[in-house]
Protein backbone atom coordinates (compact mmCIF):
# COMPACT_ATOMS: atom_id res chain seq x y z
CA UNK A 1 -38.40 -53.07 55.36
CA UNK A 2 -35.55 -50.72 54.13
CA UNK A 3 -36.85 -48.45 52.02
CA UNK A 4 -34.80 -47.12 48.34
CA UNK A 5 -35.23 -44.29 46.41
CA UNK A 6 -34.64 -42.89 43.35
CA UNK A 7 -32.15 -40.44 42.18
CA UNK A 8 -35.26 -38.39 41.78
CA UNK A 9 -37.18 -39.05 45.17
CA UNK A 10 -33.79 -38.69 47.17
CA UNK A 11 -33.28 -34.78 45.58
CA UNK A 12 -36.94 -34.13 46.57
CA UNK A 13 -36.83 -35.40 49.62
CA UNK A 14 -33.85 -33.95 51.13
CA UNK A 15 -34.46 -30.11 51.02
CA UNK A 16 -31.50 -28.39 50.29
CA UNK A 17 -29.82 -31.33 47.92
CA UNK A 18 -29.77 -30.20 44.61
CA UNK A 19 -28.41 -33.12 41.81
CA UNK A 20 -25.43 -31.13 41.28
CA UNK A 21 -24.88 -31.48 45.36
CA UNK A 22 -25.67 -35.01 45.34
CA UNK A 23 -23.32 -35.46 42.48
CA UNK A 24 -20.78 -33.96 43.70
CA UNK A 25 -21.07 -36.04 47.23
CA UNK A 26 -21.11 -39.07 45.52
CA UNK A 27 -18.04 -38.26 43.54
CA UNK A 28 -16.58 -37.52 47.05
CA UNK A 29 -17.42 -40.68 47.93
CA UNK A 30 -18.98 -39.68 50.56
CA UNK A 31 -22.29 -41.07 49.90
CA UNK A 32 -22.81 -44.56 48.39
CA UNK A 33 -25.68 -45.15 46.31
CA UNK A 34 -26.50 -48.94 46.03
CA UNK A 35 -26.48 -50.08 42.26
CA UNK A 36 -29.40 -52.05 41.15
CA UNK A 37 -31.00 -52.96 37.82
CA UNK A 38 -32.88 -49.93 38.02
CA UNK A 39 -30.38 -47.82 38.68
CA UNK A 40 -28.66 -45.82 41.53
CA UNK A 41 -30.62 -46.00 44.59
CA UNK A 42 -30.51 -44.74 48.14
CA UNK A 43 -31.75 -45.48 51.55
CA UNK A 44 -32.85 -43.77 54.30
CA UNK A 45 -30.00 -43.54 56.31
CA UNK A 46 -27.94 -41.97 53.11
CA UNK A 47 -31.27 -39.37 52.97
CA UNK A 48 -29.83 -38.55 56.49
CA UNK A 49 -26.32 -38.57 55.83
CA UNK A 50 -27.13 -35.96 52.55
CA UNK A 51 -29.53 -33.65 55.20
CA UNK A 52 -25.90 -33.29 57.25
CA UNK A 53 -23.74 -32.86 54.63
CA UNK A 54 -25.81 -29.99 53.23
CA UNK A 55 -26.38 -28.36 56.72
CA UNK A 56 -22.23 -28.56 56.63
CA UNK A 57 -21.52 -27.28 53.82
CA UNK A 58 -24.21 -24.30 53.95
CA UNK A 59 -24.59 -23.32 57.40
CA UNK A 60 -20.72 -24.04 58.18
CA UNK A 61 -19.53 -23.04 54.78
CA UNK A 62 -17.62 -26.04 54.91
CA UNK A 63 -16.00 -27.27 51.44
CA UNK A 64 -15.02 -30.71 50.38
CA UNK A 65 -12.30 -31.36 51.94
CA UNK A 66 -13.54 -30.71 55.32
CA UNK A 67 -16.55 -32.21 54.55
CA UNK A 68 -14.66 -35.69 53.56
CA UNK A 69 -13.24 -35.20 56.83
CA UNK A 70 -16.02 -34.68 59.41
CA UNK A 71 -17.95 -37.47 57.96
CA UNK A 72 -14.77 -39.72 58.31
CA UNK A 73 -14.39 -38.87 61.63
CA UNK A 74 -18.69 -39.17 62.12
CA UNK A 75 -18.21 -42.99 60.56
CA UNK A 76 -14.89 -43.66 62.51
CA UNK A 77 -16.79 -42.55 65.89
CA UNK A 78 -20.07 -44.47 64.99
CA UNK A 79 -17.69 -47.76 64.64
CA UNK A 80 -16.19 -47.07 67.89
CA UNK A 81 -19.75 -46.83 69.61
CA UNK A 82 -20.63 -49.87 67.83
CA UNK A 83 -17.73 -51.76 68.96
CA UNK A 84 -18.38 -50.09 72.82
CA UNK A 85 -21.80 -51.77 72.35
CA UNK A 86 -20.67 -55.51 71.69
CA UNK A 87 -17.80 -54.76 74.74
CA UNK A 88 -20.58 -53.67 77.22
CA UNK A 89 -22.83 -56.85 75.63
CA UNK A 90 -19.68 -59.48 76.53
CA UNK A 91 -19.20 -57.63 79.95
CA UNK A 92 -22.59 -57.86 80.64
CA UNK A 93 -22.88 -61.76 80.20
CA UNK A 94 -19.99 -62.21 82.33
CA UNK A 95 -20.20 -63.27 86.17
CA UNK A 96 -20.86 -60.71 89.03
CA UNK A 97 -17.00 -61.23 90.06
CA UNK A 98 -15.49 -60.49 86.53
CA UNK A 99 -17.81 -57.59 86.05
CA UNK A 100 -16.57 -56.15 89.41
CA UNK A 101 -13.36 -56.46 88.80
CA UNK A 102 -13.65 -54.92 85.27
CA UNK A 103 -15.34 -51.74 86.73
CA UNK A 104 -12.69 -51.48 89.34
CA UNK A 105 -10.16 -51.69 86.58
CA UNK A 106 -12.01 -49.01 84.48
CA UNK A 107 -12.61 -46.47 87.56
CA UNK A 108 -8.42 -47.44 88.30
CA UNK A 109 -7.52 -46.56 84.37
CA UNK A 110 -9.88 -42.99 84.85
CA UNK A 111 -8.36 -41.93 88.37
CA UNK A 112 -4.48 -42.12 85.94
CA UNK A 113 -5.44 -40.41 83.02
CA UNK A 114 -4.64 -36.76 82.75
CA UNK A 115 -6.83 -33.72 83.55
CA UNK A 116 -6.84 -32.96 80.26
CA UNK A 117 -8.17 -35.97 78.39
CA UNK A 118 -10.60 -36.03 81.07
């Protein structure tokens, strides 16, 4: 069951997220509350999305823009390791042959690349 919570239960649960913080990262568009008939609400993986973005902005001193940023870059990589996952899932259902063949090809690509994207 995914849990929601209020406006109110989401600035009490997160400890440093005040409602003009959570405000403001919603204006960012940075977090998405889900609109219901009762109102804005917010799950638990937006509770941990708020704990980073206050750790950012007050133990980094980070401001907006660099905040819309990181988290981009956070979502962007997250997709990418999704993505990795269904990849690895295909390969994985694939004959002992074509697996072999794509780990040669992988260890082949890695032995060209250079030192420094290593």
């Amino acid at each position: 069951m995914n849990r929601q919570y209020s406006e109110t239960q989401t600035v009490a649960a997160v400890a440093r997220l005040t409602w003009a913080r959570l405000q403001s990262f919603v204006e960012l568009d940075i977090v998405s509350p889900l609109h219901t008939d009762g109102g804005l609400v917010y799950r638990q993986i937006d509770l941990v999305r708020l704990e980073l973005l206050c750790e950012l902005s007050e133990d980094f001193e980070l401001g907006d823009d660099a905040l819309c940023v990181i988290i981009s870059l956070i979502d962007q990589l997250h997709g990418a390791r999704g993505e990795l996952r269904a990849i690895l899932t295909a390969i994985g259902s694939e004959p002992d042959d074509v697996r072999m063949r794509i780990g040669t090809e992988l260890r082949n690509a890695g032995a060209t690349r250079p030192d420094h994207l290593g």
